[in-house]
C-alpha atoms as a PDB file:
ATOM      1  CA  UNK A   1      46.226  25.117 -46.019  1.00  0.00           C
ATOM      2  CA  UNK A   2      49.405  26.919 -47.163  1.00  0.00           C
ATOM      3  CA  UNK A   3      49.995  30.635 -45.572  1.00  0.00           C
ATOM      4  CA  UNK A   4      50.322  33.287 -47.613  1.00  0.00           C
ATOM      5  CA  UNK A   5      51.195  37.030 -47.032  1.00  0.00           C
ATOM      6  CA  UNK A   6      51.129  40.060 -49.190  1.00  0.00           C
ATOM      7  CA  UNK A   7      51.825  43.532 -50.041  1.00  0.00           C
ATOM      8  CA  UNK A   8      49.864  44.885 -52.846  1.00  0.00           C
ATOM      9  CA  UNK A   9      50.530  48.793 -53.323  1.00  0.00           C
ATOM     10  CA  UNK A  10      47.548  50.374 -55.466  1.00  0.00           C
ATOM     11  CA  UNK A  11      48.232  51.290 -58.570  1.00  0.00           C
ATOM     12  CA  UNK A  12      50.858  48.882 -59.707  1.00  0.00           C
ATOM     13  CA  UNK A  13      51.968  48.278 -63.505  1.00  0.00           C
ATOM     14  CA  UNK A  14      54.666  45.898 -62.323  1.00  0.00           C
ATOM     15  CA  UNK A  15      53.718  41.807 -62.840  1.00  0.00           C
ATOM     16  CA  UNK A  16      53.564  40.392 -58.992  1.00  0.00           C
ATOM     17  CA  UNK A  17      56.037  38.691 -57.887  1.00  0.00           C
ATOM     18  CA  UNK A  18      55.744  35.551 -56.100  1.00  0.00           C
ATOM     19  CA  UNK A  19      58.381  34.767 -53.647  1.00  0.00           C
ATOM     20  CA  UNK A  20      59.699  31.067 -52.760  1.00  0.00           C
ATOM     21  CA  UNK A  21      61.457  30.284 -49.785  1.00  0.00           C
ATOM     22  CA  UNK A  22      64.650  27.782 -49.407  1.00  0.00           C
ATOM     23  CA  UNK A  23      65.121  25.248 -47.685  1.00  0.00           C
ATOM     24  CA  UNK A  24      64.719  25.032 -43.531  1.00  0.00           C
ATOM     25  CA  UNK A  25      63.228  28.822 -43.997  1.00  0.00           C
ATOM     26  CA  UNK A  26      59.748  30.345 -43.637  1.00  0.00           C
ATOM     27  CA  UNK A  27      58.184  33.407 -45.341  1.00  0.00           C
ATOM     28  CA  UNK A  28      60.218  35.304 -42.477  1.00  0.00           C
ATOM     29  CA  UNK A  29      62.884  35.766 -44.904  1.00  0.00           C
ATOM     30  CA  UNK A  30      61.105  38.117 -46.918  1.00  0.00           C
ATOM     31  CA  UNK A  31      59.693  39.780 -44.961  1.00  0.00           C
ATOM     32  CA  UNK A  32      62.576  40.961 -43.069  1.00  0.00           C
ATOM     33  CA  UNK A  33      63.268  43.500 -46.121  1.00  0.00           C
ATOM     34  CA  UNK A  34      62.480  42.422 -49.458  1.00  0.00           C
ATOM     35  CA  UNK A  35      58.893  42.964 -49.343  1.00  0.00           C
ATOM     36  CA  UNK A  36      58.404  46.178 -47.660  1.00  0.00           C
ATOM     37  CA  UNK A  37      61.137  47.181 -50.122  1.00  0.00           C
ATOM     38  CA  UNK A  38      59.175  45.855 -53.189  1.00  0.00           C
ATOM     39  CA  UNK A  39      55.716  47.385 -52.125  1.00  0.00           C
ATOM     40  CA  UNK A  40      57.338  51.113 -51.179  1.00  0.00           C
ATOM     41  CA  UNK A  41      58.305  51.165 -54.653  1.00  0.00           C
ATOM     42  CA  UNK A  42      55.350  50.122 -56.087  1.00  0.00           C
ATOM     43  CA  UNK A  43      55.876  46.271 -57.114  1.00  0.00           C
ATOM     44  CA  UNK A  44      52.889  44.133 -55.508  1.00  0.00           C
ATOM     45  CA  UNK A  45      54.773  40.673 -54.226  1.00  0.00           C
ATOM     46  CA  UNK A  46      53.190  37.567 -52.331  1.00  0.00           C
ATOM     47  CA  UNK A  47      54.857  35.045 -50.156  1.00  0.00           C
ATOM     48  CA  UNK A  48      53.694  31.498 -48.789  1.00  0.00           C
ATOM     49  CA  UNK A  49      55.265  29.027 -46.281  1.00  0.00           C
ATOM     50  CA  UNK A  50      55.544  25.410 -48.110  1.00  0.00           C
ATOM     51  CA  UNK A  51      53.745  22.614 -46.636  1.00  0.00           C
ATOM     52  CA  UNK A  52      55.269  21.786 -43.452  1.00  0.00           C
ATOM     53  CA  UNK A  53      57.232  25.006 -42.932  1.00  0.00           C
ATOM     54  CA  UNK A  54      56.309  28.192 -40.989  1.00  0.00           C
ATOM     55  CA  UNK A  55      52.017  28.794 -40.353  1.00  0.00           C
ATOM     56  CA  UNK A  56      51.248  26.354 -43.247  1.00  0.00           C
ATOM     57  CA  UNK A  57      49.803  23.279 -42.919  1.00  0.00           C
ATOM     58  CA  UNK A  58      51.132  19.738 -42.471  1.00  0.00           C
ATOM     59  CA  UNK A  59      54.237  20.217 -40.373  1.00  0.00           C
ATOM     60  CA  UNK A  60      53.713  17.052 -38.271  1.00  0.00           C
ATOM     61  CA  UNK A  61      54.346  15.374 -41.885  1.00  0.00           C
ATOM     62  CA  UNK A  62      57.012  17.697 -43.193  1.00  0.00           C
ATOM     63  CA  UNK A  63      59.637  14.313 -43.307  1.00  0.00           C
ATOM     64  CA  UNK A  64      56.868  12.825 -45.977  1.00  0.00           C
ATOM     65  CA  UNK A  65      57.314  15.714 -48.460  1.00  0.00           C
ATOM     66  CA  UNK A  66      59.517  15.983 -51.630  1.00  0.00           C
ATOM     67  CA  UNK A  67      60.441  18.497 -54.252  1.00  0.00           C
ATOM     68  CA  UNK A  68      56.987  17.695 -56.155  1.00  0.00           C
ATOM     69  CA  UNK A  69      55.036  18.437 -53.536  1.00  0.00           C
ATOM     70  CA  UNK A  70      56.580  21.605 -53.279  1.00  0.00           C
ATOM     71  CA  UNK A  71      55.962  22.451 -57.216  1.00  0.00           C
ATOM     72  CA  UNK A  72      52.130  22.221 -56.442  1.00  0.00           C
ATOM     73  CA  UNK A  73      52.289  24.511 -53.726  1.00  0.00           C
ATOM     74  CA  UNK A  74      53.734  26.847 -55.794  1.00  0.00           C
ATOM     75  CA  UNK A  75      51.257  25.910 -58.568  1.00  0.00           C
ATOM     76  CA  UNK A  76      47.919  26.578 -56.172  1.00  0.00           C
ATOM     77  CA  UNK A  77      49.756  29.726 -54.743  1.00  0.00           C
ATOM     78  CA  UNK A  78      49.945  31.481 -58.365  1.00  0.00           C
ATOM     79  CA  UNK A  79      47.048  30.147 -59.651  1.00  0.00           C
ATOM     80  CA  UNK A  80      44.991  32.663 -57.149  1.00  0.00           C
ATOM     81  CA  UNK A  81      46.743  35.229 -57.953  1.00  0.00           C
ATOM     82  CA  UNK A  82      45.341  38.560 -59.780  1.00  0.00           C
ATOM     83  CA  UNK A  83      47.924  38.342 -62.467  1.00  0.00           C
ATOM     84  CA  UNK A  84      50.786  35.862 -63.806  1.00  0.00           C
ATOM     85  CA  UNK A  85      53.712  36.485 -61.788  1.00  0.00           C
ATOM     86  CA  UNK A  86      57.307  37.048 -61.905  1.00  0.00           C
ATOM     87  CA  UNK A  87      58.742  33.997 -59.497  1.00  0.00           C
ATOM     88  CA  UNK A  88      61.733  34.419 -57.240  1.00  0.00           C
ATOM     89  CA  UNK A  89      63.224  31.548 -55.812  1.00  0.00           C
ATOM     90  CA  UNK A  90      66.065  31.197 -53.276  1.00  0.00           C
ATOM     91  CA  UNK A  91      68.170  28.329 -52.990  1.00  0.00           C
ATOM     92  CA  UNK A  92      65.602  25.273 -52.696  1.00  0.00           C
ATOM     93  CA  UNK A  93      63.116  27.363 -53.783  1.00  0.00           C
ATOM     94  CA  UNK A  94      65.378  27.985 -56.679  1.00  0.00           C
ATOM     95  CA  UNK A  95      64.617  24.365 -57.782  1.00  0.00           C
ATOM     96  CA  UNK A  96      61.044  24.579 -57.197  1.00  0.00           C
ATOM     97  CA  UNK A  97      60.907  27.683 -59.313  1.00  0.00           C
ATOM     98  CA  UNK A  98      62.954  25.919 -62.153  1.00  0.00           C
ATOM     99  CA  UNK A  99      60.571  22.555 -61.964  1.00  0.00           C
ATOM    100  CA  UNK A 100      57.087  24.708 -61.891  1.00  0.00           C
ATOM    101  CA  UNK A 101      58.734  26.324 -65.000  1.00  0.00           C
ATOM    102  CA  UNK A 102      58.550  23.130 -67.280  1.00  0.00           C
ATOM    103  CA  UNK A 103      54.875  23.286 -67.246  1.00  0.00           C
ATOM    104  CA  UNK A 104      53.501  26.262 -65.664  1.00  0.00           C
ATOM    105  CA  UNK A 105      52.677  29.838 -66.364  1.00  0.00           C
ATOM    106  CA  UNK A 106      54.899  32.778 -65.233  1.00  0.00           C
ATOM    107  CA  UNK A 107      55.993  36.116 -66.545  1.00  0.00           C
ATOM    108  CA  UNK A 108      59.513  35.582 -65.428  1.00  0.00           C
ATOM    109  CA  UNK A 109      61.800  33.939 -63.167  1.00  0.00           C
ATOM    110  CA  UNK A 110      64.994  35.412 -60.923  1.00  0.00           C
ATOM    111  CA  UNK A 111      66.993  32.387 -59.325  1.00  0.00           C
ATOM    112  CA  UNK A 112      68.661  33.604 -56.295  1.00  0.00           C
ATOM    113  CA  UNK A 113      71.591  31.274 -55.060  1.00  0.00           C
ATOM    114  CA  UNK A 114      69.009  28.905 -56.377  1.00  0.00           C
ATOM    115  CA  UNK A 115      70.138  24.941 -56.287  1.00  0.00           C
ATOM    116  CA  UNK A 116      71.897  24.802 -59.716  1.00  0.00           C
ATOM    117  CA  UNK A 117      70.891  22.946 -62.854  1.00  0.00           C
ATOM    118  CA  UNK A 118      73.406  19.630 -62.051  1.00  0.00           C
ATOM    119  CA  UNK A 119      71.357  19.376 -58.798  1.00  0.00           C
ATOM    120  CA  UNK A 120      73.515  19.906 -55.729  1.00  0.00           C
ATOM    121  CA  UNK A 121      75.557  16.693 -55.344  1.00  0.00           C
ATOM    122  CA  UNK A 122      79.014  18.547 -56.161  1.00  0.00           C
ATOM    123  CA  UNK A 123      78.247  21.814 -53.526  1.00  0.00           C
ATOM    124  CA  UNK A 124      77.341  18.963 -51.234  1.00  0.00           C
ATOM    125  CA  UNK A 125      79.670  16.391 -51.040  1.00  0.00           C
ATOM    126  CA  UNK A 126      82.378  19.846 -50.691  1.00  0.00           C
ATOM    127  CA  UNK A 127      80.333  20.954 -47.859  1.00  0.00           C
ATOM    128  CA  UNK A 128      80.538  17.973 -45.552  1.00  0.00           C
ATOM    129  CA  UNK A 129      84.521  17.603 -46.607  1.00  0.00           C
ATOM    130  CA  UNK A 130      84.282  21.020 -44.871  1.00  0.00           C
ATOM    131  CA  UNK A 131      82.600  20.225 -42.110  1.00  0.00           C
ATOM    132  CA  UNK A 132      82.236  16.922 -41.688  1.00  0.00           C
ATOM    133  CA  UNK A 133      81.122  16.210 -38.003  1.00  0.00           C
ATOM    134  CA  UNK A 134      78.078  18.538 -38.292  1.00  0.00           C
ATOM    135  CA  UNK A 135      76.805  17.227 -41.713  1.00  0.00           C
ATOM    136  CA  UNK A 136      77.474  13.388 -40.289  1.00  0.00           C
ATOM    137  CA  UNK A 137      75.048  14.202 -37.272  1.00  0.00           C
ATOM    138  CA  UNK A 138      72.614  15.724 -39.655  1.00  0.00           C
ATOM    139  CA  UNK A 139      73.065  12.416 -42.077  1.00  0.00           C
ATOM    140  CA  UNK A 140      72.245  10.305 -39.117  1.00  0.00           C
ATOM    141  CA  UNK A 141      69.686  12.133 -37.654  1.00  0.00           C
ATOM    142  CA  UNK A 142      68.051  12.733 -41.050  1.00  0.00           C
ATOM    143  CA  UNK A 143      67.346  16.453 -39.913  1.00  0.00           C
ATOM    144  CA  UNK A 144      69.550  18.776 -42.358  1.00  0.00           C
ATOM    145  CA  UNK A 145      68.369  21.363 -39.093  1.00  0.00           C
ATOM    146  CA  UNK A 146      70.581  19.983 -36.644  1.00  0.00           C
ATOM    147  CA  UNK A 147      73.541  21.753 -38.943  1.00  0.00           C
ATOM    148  CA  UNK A 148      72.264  25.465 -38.468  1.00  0.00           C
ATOM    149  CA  UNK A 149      72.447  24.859 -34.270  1.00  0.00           C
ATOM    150  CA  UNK A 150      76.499  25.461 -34.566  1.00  0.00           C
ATOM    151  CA  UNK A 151      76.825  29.332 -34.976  1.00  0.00           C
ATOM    152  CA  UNK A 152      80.262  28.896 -36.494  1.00  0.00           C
ATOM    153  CA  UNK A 153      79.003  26.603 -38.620  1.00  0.00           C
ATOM    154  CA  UNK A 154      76.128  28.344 -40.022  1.00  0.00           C
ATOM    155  CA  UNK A 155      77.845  31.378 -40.267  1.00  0.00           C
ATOM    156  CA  UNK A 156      80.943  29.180 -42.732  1.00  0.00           C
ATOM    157  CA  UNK A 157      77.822  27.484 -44.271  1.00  0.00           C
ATOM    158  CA  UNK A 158      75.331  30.410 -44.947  1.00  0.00           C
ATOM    159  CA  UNK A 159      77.253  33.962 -44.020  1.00  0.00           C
ATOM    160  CA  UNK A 160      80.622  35.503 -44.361  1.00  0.00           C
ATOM    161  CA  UNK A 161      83.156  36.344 -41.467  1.00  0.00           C
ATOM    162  CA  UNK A 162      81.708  39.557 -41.765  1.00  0.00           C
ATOM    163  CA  UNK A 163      78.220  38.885 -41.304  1.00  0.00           C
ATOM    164  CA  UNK A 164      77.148  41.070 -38.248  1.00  0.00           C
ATOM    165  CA  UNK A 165      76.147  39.046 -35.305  1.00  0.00           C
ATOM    166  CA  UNK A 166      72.542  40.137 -35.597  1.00  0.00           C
ATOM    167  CA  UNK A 167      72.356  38.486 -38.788  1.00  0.00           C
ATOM    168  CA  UNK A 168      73.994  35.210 -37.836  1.00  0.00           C
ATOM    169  CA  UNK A 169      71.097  35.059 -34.792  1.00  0.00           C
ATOM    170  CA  UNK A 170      68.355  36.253 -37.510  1.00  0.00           C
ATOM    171  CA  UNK A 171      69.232  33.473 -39.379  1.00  0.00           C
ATOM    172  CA  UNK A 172      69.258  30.998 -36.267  1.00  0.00           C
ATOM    173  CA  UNK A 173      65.837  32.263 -35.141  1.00  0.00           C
ATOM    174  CA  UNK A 174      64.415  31.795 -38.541  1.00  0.00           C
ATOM    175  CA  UNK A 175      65.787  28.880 -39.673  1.00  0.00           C
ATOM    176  CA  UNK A 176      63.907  25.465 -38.696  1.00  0.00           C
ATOM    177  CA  UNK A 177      63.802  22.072 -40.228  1.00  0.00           C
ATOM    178  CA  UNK A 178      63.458  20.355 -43.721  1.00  0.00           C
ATOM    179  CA  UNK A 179      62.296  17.337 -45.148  1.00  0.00           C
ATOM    180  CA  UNK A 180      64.957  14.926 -45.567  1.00  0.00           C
ATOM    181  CA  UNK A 181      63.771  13.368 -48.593  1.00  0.00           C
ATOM    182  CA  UNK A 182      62.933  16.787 -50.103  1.00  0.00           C
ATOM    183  CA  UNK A 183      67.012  17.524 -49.289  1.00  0.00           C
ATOM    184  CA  UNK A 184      67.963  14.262 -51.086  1.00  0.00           C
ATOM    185  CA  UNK A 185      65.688  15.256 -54.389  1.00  0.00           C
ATOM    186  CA  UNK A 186      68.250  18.384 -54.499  1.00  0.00           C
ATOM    187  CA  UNK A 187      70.435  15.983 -56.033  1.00  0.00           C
ATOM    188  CA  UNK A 188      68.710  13.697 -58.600  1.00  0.00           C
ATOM    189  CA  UNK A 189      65.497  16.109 -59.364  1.00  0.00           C
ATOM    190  CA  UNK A 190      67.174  18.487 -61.850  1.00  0.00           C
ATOM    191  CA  UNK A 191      65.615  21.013 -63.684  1.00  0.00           C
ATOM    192  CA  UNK A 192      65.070  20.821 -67.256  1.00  0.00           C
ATOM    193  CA  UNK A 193      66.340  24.000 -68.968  1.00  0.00           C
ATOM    194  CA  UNK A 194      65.128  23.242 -72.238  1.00  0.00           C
ATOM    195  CA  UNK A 195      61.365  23.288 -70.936  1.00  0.00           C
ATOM    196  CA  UNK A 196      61.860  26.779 -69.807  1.00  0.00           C
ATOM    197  CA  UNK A 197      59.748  29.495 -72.179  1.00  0.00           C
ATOM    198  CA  UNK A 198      60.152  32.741 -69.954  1.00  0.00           C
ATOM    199  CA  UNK A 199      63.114  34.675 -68.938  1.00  0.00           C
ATOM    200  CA  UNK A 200      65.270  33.968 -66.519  1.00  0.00           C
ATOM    201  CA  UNK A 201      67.903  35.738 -64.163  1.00  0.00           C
ATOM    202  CA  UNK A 202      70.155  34.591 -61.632  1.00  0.00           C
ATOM    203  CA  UNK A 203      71.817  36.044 -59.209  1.00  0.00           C
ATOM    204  CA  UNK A 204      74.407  34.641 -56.661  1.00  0.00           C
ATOM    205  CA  UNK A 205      77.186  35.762 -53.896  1.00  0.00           C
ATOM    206  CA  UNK A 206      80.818  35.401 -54.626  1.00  0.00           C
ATOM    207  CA  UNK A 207      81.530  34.085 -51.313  1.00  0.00           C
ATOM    208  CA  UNK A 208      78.619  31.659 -51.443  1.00  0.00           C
ATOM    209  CA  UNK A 209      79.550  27.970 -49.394  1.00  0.00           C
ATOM    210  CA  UNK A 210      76.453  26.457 -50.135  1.00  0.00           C
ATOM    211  CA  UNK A 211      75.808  27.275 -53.761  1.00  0.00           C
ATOM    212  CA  UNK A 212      79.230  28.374 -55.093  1.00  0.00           C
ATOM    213  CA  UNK A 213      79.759  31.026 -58.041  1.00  0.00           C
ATOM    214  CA  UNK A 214      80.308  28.167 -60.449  1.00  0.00           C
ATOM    215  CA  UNK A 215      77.617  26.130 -59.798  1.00  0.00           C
ATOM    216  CA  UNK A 216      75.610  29.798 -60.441  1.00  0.00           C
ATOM    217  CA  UNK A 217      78.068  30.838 -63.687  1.00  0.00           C
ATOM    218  CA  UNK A 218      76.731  27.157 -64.558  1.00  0.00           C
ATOM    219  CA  UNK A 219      72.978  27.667 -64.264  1.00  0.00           C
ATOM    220  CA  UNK A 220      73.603  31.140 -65.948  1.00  0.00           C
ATOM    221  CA  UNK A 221      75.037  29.089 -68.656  1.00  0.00           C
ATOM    222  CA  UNK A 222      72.383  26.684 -69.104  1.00  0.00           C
ATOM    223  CA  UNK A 223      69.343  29.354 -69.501  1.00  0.00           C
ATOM    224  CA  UNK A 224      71.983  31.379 -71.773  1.00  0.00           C
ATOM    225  CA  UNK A 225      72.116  34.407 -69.650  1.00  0.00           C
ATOM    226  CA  UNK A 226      74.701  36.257 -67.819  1.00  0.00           C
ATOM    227  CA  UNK A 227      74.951  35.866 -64.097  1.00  0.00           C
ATOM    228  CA  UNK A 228      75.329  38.551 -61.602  1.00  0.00           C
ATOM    229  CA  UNK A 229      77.706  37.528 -58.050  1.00  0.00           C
ATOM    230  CA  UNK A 230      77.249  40.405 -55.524  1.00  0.00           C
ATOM    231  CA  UNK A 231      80.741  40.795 -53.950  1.00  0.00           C
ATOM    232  CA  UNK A 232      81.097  40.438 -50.087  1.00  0.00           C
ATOM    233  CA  UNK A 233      78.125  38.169 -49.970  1.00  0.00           C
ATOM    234  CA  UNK A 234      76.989  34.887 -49.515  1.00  0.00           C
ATOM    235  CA  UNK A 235      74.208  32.351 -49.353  1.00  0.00           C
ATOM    236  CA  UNK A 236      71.551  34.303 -47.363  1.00  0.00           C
ATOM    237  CA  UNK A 237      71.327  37.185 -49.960  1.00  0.00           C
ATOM    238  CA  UNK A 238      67.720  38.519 -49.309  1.00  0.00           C
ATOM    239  CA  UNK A 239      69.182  39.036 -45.090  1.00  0.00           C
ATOM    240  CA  UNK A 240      72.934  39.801 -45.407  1.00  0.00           C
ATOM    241  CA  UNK A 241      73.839  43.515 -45.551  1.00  0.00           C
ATOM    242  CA  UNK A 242      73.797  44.286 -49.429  1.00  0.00           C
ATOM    243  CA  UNK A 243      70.688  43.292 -49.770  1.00  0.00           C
ATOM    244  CA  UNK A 244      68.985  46.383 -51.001  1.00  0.00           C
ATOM    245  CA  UNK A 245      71.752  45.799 -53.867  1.00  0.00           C
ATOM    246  CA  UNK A 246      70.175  42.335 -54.926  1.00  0.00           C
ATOM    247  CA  UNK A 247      66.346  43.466 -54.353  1.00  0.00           C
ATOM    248  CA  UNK A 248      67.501  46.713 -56.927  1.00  0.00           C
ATOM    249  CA  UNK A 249      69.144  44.133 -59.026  1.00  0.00           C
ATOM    250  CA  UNK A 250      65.875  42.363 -59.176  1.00  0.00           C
ATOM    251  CA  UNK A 251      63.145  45.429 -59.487  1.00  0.00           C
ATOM    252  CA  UNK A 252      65.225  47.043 -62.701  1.00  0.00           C
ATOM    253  CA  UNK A 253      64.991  43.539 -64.087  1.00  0.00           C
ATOM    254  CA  UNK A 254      61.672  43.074 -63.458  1.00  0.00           C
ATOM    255  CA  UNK A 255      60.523  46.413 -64.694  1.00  0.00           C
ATOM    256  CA  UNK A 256      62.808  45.841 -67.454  1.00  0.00           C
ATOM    257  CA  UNK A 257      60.280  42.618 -68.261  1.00  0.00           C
ATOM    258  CA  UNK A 258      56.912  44.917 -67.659  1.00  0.00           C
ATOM    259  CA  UNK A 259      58.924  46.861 -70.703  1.00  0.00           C
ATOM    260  CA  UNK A 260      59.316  44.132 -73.135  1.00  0.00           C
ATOM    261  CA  UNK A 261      63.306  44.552 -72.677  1.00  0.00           C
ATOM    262  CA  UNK A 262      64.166  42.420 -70.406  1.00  0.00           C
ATOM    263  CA  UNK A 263      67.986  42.470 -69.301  1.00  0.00           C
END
């Protein structure tokens, strides 16, 4: 059974949205702001764990899941929901987002540092040039986890220099493990822009390590839109500080979309 949260204001016009978590993360990342935020100004928005992550099922099996089995999470999640939703994906959530897209129904779809359109192969391979002792334990262990133990790490992975202390140990606390060969479909599962009928915004940080501004200006690019790159952030846009800017960023283009004139 997957878990699901909510916050439904009464009264709403706005389509739901329908968060998606990344990779390693739980529902707890939404909750932290974004969907408090949403409800106090009136936008109903719903949040599950994926199998094997956080209070939903099947974590003693989380190493047998891939992307797919991800997509029909998200499929049974907004299929029982009052309305079609608006999807937001972060990271690999991104990628689930983009995949339920080539079949199923949504209103909309906001990619938030989502894993780009050429799958994630190029970030990658930069990342563990980087830092290459903590992605070769992580490699060997098969536990992409074991790299978000290392504070400095995280924080040159995930975060800024900036990034208040707080956050970093947020992030720490929140962040668990992934399915390995989930990680690996990152690279070879890549969406099909083509198959996408709804539209689409995406949103990055211009100090992002994990999914860098051109790997965003390059999903922008393949759903013909313009991408937005919040200065002074990074990966972990719906925790950093300037978050209310990217949850704004989101609402006006959501309500934008309720209008018919979508941005």
């Amino acid at each position: 059974m997957l878990h699901v949260v909510s916050r439904q204001p009464a009264g709403s016009a706005l389509p739901p949205l329908l968060l998606v978590h990344g990779a390693c993360a739980s529902v707890a990342c939404w909750e932290a702001h974004f969907m408090d935020w949403f409800a106090a100004r009136g936008a109903a928005c719903f949040a599950f764990d994926l199998r094997g992550h956080g209070a939903s099922d099947g974590r003693d099996r989380l190493q047998d899941f891939r992307i797919a089995d991800y997509v029909e999470d998200l499929r049974q999640v907004a299929a029982g929901l009052p309305s079609t939703p608006v999807l937001v994906g972060h990271s690999m959530g991104g990628l689930v987002v983009q995949k339920y897209l080539e079949t199923g129904a949504a209103r909309g779809a906001v990619l938030l540092a989502s894993s780009p359109v050429g799958g994630m192969l190029r970030d990658g391979l930069r990342l563990m040039v980087r830092h290459p002792r903590a992605f070769a334990r992580a490699s060997a262990a098969r536990r992409l986890g074991q790299v978000y133990r290392d504070e400095a790490v995280l924080r040159a992975v995930l975060l800024t220099p900036e990034t208040p202390e707080e956050v970093l140990q947020q992030c720490m606390e929140q962040l668990g493990e992934e399915s390995w060969r989930a990680i690996q479909d990152l690279n070879f599962v890549l969406p099909r822009p083509a198959s996408v009928k709804v539209p689409v915004q995406v949103l990055g940080g211009a100090l992002d390590n994990m999914v860098s501004p051109k790997s965003v200006r390059r999903t922008a690019a393949a759903y013909g839109v313009p991408c937005m790159l919040f200065p002074r952030m990074a990966h972990m846009l719906n925790l950093e500080p300037g978050w209310e800017n990217v949850a704004a960023a989101i609402l006006d283009w959501v309500r934008r979309l309720g209008a018919g004139t979508p941005a």
